[in-house]
C-alpha atoms as a PDB file:
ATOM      1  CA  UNK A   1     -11.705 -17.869   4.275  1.00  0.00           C
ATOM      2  CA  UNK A   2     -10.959 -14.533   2.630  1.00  0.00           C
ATOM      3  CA  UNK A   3     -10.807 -12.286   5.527  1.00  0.00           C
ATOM      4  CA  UNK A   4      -8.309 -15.319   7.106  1.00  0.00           C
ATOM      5  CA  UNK A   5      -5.895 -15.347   4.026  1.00  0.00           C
ATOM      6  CA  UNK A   6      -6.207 -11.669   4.099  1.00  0.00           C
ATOM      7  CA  UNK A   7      -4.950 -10.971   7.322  1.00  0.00           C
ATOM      8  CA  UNK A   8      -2.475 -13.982   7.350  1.00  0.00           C
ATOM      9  CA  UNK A   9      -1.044 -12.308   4.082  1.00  0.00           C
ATOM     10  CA  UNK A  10      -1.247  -8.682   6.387  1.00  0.00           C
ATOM     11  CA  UNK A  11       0.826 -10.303   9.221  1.00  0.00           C
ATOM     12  CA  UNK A  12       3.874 -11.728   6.606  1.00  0.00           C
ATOM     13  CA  UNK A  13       3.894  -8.464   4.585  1.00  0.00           C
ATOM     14  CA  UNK A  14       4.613  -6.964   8.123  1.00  0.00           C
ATOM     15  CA  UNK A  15       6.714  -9.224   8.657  1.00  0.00           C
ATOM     16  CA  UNK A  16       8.564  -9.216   5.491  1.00  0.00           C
ATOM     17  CA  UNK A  17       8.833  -5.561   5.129  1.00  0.00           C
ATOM     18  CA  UNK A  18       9.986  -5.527   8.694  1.00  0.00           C
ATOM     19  CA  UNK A  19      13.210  -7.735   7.309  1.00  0.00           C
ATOM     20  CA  UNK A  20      13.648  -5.810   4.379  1.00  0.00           C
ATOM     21  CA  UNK A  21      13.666  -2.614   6.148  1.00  0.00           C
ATOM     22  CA  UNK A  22      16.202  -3.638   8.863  1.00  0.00           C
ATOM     23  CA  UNK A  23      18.512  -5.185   6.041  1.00  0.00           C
ATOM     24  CA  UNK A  24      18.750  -2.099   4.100  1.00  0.00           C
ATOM     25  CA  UNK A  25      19.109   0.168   7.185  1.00  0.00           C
ATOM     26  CA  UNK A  26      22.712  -0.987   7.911  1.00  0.00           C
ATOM     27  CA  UNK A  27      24.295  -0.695   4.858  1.00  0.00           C
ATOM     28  CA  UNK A  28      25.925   2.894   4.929  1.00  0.00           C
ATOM     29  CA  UNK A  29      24.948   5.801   2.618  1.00  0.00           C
ATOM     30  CA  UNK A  30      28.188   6.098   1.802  1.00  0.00           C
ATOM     31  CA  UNK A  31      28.096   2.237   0.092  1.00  0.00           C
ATOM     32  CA  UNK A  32      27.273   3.336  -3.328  1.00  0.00           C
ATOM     33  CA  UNK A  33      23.903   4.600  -5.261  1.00  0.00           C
ATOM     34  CA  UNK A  34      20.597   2.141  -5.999  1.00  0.00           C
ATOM     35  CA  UNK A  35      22.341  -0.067  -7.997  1.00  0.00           C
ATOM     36  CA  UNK A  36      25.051  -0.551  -5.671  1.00  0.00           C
ATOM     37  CA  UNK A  37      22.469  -0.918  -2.727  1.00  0.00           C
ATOM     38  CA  UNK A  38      20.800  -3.889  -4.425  1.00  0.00           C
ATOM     39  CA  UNK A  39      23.719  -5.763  -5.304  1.00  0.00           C
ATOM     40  CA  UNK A  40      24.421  -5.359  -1.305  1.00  0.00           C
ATOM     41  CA  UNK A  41      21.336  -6.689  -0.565  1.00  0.00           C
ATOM     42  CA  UNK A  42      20.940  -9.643  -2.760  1.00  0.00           C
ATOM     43  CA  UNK A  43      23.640 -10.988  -0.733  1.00  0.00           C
ATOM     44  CA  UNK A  44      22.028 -10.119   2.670  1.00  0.00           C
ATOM     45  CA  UNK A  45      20.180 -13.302   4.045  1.00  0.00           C
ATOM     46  CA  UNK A  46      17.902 -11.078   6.004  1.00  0.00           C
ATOM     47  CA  UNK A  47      17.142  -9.042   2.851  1.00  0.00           C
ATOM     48  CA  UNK A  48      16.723 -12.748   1.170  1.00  0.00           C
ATOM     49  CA  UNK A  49      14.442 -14.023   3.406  1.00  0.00           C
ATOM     50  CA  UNK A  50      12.166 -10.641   3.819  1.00  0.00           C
ATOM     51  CA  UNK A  51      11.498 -11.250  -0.260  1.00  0.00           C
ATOM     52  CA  UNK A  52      10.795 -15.004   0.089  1.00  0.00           C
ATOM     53  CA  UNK A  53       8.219 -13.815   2.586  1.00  0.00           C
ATOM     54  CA  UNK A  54       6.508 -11.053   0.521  1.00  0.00           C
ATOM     55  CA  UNK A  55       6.247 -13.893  -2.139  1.00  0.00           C
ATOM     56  CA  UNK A  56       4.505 -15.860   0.353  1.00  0.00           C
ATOM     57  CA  UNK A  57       2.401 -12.575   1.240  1.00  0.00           C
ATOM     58  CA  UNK A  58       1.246 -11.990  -2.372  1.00  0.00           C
ATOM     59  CA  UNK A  59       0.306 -15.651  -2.845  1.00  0.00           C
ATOM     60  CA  UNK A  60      -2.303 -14.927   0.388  1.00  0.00           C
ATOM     61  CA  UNK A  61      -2.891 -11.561  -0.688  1.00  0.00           C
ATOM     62  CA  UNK A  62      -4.212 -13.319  -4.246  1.00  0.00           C
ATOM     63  CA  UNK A  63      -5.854 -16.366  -2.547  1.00  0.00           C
ATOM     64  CA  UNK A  64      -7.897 -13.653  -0.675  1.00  0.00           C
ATOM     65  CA  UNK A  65      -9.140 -11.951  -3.439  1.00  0.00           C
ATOM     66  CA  UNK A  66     -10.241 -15.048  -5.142  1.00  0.00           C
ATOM     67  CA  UNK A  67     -12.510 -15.696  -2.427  1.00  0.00           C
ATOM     68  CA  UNK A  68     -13.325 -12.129  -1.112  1.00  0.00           C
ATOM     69  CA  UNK A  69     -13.793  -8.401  -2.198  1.00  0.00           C
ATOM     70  CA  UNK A  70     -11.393  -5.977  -3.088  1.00  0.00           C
ATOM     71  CA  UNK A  71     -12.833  -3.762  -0.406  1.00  0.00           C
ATOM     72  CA  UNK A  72     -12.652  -6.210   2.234  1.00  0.00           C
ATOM     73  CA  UNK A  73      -9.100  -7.378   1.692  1.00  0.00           C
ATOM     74  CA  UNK A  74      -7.421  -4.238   1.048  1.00  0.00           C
ATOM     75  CA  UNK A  75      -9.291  -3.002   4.314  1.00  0.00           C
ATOM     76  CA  UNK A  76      -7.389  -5.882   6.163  1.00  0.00           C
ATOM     77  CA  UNK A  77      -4.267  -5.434   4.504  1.00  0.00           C
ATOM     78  CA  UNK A  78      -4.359  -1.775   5.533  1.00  0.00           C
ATOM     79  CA  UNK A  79      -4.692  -3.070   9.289  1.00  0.00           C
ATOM     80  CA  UNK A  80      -1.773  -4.906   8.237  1.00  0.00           C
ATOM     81  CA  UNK A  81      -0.030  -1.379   9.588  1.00  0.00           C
ATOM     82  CA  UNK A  82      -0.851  -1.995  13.059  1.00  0.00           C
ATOM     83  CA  UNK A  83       1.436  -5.426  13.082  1.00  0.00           C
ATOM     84  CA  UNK A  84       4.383  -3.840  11.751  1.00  0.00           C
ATOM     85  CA  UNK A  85       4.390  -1.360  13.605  1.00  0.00           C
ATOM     86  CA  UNK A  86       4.270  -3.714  16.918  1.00  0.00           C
ATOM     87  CA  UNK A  87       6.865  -5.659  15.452  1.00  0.00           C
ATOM     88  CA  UNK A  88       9.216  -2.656  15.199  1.00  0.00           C
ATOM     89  CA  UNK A  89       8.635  -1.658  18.882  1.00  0.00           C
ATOM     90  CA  UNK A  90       8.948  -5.088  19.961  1.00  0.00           C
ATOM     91  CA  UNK A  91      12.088  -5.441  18.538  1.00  0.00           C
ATOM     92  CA  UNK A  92      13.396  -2.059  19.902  1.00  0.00           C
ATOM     93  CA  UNK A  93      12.125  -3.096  22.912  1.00  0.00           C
ATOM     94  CA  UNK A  94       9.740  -0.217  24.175  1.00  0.00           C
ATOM     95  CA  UNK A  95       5.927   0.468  23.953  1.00  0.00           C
ATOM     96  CA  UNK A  96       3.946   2.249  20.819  1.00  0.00           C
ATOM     97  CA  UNK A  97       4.740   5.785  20.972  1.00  0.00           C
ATOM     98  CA  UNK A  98       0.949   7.371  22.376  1.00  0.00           C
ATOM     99  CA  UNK A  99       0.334   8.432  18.214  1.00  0.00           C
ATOM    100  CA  UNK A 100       0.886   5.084  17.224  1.00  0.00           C
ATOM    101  CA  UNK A 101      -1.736   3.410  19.589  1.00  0.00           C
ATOM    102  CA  UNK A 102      -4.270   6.278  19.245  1.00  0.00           C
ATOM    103  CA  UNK A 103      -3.969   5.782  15.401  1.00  0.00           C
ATOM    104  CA  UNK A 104      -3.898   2.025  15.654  1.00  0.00           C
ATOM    105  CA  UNK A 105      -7.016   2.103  17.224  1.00  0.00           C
ATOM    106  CA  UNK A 106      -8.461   4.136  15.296  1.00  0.00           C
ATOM    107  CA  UNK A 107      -7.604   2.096  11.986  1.00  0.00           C
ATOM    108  CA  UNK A 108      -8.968  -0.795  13.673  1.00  0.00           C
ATOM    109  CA  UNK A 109     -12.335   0.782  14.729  1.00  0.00           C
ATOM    110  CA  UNK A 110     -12.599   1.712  10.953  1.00  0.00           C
ATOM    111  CA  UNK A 111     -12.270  -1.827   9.553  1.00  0.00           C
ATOM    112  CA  UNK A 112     -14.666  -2.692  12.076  1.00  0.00           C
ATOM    113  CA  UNK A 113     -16.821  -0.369  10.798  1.00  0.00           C
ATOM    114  CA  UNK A 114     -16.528  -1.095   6.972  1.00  0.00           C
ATOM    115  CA  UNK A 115     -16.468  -5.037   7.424  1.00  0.00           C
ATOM    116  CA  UNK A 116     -18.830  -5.654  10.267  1.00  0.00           C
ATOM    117  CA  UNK A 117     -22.057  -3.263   9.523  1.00  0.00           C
ATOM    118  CA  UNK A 118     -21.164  -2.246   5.769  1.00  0.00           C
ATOM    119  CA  UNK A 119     -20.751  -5.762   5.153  1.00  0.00           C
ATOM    120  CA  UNK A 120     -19.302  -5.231   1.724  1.00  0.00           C
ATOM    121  CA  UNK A 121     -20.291  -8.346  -0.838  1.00  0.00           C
ATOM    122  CA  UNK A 122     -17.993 -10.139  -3.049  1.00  0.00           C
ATOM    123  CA  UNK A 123     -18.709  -8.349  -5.957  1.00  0.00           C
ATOM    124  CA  UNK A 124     -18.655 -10.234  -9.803  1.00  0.00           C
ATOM    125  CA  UNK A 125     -15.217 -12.269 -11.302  1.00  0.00           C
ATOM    126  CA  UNK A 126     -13.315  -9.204 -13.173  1.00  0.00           C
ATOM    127  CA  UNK A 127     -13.685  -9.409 -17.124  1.00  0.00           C
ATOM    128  CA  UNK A 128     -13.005  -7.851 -19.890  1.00  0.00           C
ATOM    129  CA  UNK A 129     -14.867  -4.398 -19.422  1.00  0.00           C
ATOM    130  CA  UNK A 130     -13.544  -4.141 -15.828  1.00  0.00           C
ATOM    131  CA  UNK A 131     -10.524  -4.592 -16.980  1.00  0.00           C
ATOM    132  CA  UNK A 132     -10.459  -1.842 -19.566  1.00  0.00           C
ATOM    133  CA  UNK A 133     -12.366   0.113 -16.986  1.00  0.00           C
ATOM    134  CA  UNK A 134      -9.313  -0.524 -14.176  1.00  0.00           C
ATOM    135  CA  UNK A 135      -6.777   0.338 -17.451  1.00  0.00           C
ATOM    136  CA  UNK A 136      -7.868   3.336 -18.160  1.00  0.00           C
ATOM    137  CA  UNK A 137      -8.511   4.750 -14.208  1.00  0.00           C
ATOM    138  CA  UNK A 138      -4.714   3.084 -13.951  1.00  0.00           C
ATOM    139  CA  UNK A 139      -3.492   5.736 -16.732  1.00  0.00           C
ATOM    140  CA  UNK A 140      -5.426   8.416 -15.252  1.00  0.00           C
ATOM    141  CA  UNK A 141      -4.170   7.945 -11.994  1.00  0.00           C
ATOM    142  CA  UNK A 142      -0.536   7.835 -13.189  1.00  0.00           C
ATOM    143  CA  UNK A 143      -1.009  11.144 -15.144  1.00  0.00           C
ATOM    144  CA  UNK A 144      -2.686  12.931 -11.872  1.00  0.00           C
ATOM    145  CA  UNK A 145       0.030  11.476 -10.210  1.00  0.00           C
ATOM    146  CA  UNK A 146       2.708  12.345 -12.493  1.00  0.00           C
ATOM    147  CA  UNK A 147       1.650  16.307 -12.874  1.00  0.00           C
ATOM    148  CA  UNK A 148       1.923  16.506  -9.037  1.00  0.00           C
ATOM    149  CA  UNK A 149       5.524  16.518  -9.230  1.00  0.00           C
ATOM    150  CA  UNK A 150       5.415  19.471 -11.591  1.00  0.00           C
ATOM    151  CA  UNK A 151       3.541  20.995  -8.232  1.00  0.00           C
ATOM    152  CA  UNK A 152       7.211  21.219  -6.679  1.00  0.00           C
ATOM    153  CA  UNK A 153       6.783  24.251  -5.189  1.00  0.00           C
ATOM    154  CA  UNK A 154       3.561  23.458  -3.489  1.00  0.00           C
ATOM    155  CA  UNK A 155       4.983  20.690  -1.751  1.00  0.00           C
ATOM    156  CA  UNK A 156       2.374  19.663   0.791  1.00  0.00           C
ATOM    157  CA  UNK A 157       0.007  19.697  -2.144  1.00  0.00           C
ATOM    158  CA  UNK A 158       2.741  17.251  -4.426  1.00  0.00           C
ATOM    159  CA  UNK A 159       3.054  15.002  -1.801  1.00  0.00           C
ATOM    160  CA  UNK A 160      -0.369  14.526  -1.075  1.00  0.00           C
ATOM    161  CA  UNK A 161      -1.542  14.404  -4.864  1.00  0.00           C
ATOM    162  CA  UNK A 162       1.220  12.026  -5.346  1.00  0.00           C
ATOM    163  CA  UNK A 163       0.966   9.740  -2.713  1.00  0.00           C
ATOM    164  CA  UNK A 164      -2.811   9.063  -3.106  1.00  0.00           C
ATOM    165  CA  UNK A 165      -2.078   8.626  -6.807  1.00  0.00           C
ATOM    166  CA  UNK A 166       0.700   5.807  -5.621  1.00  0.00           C
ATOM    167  CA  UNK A 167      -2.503   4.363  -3.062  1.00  0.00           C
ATOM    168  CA  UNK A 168      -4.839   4.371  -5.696  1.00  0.00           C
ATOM    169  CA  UNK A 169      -2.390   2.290  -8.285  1.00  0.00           C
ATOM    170  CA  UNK A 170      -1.737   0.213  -5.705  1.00  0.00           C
ATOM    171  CA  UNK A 171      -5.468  -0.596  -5.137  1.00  0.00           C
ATOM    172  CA  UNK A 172      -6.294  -0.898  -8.708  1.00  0.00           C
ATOM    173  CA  UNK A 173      -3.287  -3.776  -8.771  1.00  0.00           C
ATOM    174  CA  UNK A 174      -5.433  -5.549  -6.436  1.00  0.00           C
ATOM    175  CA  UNK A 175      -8.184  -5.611  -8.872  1.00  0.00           C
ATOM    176  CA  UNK A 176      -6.292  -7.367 -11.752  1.00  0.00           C
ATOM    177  CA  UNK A 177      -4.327  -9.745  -9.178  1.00  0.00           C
ATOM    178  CA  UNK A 178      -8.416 -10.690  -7.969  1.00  0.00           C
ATOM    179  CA  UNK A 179      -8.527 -11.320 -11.660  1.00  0.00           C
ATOM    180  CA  UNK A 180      -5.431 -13.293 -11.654  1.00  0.00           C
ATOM    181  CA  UNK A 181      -6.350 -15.432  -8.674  1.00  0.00           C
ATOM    182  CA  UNK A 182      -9.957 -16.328 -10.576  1.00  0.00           C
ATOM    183  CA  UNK A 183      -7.969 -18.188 -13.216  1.00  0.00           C
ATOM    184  CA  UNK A 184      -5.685 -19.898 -11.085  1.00  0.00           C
ATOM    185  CA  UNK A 185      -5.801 -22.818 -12.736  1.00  0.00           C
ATOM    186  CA  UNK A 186      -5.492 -21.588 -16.735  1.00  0.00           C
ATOM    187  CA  UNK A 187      -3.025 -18.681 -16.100  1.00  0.00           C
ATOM    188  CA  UNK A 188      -2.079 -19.011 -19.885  1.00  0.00           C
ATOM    189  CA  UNK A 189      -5.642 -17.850 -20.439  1.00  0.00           C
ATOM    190  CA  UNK A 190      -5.724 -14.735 -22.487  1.00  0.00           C
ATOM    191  CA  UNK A 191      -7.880 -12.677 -19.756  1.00  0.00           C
ATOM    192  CA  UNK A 192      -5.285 -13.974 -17.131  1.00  0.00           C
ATOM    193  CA  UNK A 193      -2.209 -12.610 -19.438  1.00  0.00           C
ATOM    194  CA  UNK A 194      -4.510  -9.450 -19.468  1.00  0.00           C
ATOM    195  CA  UNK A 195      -4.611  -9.116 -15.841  1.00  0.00           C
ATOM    196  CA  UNK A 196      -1.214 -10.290 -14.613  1.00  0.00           C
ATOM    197  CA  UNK A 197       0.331  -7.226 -17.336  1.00  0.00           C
ATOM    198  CA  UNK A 198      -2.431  -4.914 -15.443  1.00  0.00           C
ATOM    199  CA  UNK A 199      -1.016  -5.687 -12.132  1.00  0.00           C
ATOM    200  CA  UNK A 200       2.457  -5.360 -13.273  1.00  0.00           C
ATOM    201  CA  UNK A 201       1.930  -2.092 -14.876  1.00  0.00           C
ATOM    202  CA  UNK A 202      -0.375  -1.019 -11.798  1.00  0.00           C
ATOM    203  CA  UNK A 203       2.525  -2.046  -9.533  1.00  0.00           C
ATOM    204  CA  UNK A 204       5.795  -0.631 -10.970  1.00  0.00           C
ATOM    205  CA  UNK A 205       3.493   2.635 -11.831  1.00  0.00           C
ATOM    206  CA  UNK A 206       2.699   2.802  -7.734  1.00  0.00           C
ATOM    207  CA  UNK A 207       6.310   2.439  -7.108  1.00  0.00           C
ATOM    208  CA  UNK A 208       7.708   4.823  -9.447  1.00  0.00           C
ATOM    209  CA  UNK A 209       5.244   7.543  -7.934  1.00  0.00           C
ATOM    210  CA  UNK A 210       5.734   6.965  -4.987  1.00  0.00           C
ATOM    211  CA  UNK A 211       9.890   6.540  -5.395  1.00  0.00           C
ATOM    212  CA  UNK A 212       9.198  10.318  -6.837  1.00  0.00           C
ATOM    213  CA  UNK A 213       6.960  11.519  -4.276  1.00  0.00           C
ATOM    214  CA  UNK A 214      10.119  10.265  -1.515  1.00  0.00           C
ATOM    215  CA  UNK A 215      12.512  11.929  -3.791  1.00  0.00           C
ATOM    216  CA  UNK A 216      11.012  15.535  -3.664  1.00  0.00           C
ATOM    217  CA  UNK A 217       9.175  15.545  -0.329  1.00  0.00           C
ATOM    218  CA  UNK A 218       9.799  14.416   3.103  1.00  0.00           C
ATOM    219  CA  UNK A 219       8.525  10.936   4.688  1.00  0.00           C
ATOM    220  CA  UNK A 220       5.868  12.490   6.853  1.00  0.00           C
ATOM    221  CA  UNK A 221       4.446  14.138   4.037  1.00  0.00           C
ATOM    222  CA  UNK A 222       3.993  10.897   1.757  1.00  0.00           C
ATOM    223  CA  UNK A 223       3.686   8.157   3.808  1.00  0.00           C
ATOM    224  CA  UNK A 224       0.593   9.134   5.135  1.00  0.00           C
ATOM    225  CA  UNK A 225      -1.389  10.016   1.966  1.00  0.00           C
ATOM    226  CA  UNK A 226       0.031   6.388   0.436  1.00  0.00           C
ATOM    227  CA  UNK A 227      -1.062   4.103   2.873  1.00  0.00           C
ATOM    228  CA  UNK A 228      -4.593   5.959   3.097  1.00  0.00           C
ATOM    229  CA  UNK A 229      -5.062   6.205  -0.420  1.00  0.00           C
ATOM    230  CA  UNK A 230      -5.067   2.619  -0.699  1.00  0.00           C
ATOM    231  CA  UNK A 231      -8.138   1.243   0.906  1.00  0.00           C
ATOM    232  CA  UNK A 232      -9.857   4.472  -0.127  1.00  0.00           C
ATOM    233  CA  UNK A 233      -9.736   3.852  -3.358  1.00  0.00           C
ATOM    234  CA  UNK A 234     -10.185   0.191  -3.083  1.00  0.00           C
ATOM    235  CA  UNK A 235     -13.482   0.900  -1.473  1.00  0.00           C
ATOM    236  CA  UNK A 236     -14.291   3.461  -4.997  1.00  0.00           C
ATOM    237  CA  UNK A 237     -12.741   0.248  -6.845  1.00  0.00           C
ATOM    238  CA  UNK A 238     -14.651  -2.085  -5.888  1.00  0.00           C
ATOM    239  CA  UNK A 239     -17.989  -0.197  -5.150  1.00  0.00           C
ATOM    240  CA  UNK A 240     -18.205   1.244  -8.981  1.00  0.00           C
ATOM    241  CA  UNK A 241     -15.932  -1.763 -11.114  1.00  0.00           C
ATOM    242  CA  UNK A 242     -16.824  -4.778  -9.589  1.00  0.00           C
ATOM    243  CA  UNK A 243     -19.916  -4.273  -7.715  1.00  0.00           C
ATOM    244  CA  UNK A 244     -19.389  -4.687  -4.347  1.00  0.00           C
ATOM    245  CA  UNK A 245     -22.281  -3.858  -2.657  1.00  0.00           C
ATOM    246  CA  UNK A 246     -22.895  -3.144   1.046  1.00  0.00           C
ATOM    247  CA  UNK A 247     -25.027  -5.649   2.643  1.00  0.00           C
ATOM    248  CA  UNK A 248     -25.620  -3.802   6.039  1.00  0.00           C
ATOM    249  CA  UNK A 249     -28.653  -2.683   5.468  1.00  0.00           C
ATOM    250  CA  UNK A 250     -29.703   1.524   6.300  1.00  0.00           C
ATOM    251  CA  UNK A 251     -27.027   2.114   9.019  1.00  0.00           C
ATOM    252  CA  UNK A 252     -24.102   0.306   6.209  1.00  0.00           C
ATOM    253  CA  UNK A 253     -23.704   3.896   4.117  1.00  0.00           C
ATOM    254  CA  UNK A 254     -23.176   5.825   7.050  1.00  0.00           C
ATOM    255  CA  UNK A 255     -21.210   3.067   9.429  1.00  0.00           C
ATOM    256  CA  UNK A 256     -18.555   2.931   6.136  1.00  0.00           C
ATOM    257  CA  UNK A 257     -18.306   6.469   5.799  1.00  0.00           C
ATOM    258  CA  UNK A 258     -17.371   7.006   9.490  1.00  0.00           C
ATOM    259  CA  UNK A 259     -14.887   3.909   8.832  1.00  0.00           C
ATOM    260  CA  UNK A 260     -13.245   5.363   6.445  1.00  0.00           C
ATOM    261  CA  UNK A 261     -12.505   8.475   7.829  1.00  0.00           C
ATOM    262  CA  UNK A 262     -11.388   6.844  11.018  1.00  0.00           C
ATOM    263  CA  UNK A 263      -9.074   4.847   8.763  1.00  0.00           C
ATOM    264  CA  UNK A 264      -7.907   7.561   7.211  1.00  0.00           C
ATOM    265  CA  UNK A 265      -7.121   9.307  10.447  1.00  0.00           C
ATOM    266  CA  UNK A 266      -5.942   6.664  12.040  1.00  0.00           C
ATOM    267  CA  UNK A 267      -3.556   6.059   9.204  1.00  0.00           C
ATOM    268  CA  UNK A 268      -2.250   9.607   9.411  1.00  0.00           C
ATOM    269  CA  UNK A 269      -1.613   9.617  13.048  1.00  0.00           C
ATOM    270  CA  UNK A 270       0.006   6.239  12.819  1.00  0.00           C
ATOM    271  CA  UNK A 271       2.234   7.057   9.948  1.00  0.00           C
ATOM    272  CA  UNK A 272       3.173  10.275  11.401  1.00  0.00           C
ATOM    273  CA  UNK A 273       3.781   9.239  15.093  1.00  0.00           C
ATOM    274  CA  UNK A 274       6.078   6.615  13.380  1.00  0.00           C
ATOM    275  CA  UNK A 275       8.103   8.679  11.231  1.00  0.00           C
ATOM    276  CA  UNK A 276      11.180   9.040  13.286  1.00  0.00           C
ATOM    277  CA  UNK A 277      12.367  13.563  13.488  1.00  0.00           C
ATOM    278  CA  UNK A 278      15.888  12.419  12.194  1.00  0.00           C
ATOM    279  CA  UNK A 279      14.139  10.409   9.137  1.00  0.00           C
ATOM    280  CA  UNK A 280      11.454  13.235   7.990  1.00  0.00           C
ATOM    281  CA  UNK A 281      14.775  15.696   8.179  1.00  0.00           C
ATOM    282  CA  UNK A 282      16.732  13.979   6.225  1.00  0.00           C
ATOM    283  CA  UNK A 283      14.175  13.613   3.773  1.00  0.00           C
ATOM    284  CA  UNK A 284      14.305  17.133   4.386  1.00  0.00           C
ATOM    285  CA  UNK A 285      18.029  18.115   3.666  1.00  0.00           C
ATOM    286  CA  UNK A 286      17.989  15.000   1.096  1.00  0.00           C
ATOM    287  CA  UNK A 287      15.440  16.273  -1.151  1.00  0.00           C
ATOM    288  CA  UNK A 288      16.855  17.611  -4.631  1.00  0.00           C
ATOM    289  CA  UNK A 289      15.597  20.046  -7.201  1.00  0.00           C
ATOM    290  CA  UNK A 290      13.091  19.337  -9.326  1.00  0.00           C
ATOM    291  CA  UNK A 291      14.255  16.285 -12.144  1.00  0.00           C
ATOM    292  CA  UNK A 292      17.270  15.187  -9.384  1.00  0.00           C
ATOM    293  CA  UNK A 293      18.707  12.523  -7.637  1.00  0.00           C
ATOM    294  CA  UNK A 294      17.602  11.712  -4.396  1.00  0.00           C
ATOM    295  CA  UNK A 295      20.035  10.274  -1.841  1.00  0.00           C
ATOM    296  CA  UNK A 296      18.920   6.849  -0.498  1.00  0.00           C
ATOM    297  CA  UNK A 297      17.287   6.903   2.914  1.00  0.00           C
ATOM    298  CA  UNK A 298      17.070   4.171   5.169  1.00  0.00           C
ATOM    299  CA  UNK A 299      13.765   5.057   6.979  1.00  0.00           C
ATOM    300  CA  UNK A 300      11.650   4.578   3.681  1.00  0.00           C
ATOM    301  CA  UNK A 301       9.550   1.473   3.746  1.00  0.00           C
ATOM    302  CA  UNK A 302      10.241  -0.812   1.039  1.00  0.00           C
ATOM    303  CA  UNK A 303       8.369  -1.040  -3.118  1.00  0.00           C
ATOM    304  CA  UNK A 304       5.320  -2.252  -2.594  1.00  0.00           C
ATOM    305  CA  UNK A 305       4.789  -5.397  -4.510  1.00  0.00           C
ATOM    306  CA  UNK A 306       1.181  -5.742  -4.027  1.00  0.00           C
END
């Protein structure tokens, strides 16, 4: 059931993002600054539907988690990048570029690896010391992400501190929406109000990093140290907070190490392959001083909500 709703909710995040993406890709630079571009695109029915999806997503993403591991789903969700990124070729109507299928298979080969012989368990329901424990990683996080941007002139080293700060926030959201989703049915219950403010402040702290990372360095830089970071530390996550052990017996330590470098890999390659030369230099000419504003750019993928 869990690995089902996870990569059901994988599939309409693709999908969703996929709509969002295109929507905000035709309006013009030229339109007008954020608040401009939303107003734009609260009127766009493709931009419309693309959110009514990623509601849709979350709702699987959180009926996962209530029957699964944090490891497990956010390993699946991570595959997740292998549909969008068929959807966008599909739709431009050519094959994956060779880095995208290398890397695809790679990331897939990794799941296998962590799910199959690691056989991560379920782990226990979250409560109140995990989520004090997931708080307080969540601040650290955000601080270690927040003092790479003072790294400005190291900027390989800001973009990768910052985007695997933005992964790990986004990993540690899953753990208080798998706290959400185990008190579905008394939300007003004051360790559900606990959790849903975790994953809100989890959330808007992952976007706001990683809005910061896009402004000072290019895509091809952050994108691949974002969507890595996330199962990464989801495995960490899950492992240490909720005690998801691995059930695969001797060969399960080893089989999820080698998974999660060839996720990580395959990730990298994927991301990179994908990032189109025109986007990464205009994230390259966009990119302001230190403290500035960043010019919108169509090729970044949209806030993650989850």
């Amino acid at each position: 059931m869990s690995a089902t709703l996870a990569i059901a909710a994988a599939v309409v995040f693709a999908v969703a993002n996929n709509l969002q993406r295109g929507a905000a890709s035709v309006v013009p630079l030229e339109a007008g600054g954020p608040g401009r571009l939303v107003l734009r695109l609260l009127r766009a029915p493709r931009w419309l539907l693309g959110s009514l999806l990623g509601v849709l997503a979350l709702g699987l993403h959180a009926g996962a988690l209530a029957h699964g591991g944090v490891i497990t789903v956010q390993s699946l969700l991570a595959a997740g990048l292998v549909v969008a990124l068929g959807i966008e070729a599909a739709q431009e109507r050519r094959w994956m570029k060779a880095g995208e299928a290398l890397g695809s298979g790679l990331l897939v080969i990794g799941v296998v690896l962590v799910l199959a012989i690691g056989r991560p368990g379920n782990g226990h329901q979250v409560g109140l010391s995990d989520q004090v424990t997931a708080g307080t990683a969540l601040l650290g996080v955000a601080g270690i992400g927040f003092i790479g941007f003072r790294l400005h002139s190291r900027l390989r080293t800001s973009a990768l501190v910052m985007g695997a700060a933005a992964g790990a926030c986004f990993a540690l959201d899953a753990v208080f929406l798998k706290g959400v989703a185990d008190y579905t049915g008394d939300l007003d219950a004051f360790p559900a109000l606990l959790d849903l403010a975790g994953f809100a402040a989890a959330s808007g702290l992952g976007n706001l990093i990683v809005q910061r990372a896009y402004q000072l360095a290019p895509l091809r830089l952050v994108l691949p140290a974002v969507t890595a970071g996330d199962p990464l530390a989801a495995f960490v996550v899950g492992k240490l907070v909720l005690g998801e052990t691995l059930q695969g017996g001797a060969w399960a330590t080893l089989a999820v190490t080698s998974g999660l470098i060839l996720m990580a890999v395959g990730i990298t390659i994927t991301t990179t392959a994908s990032t189109p030369p025109e986007a990464a230099a205009t994230a390259e000419s966009d990119r302001p001083a230190a403290g500035g504003p960043a010019a919108p750019n169509a090729a970044d993928p949209p806030d993650r909500a989850a």
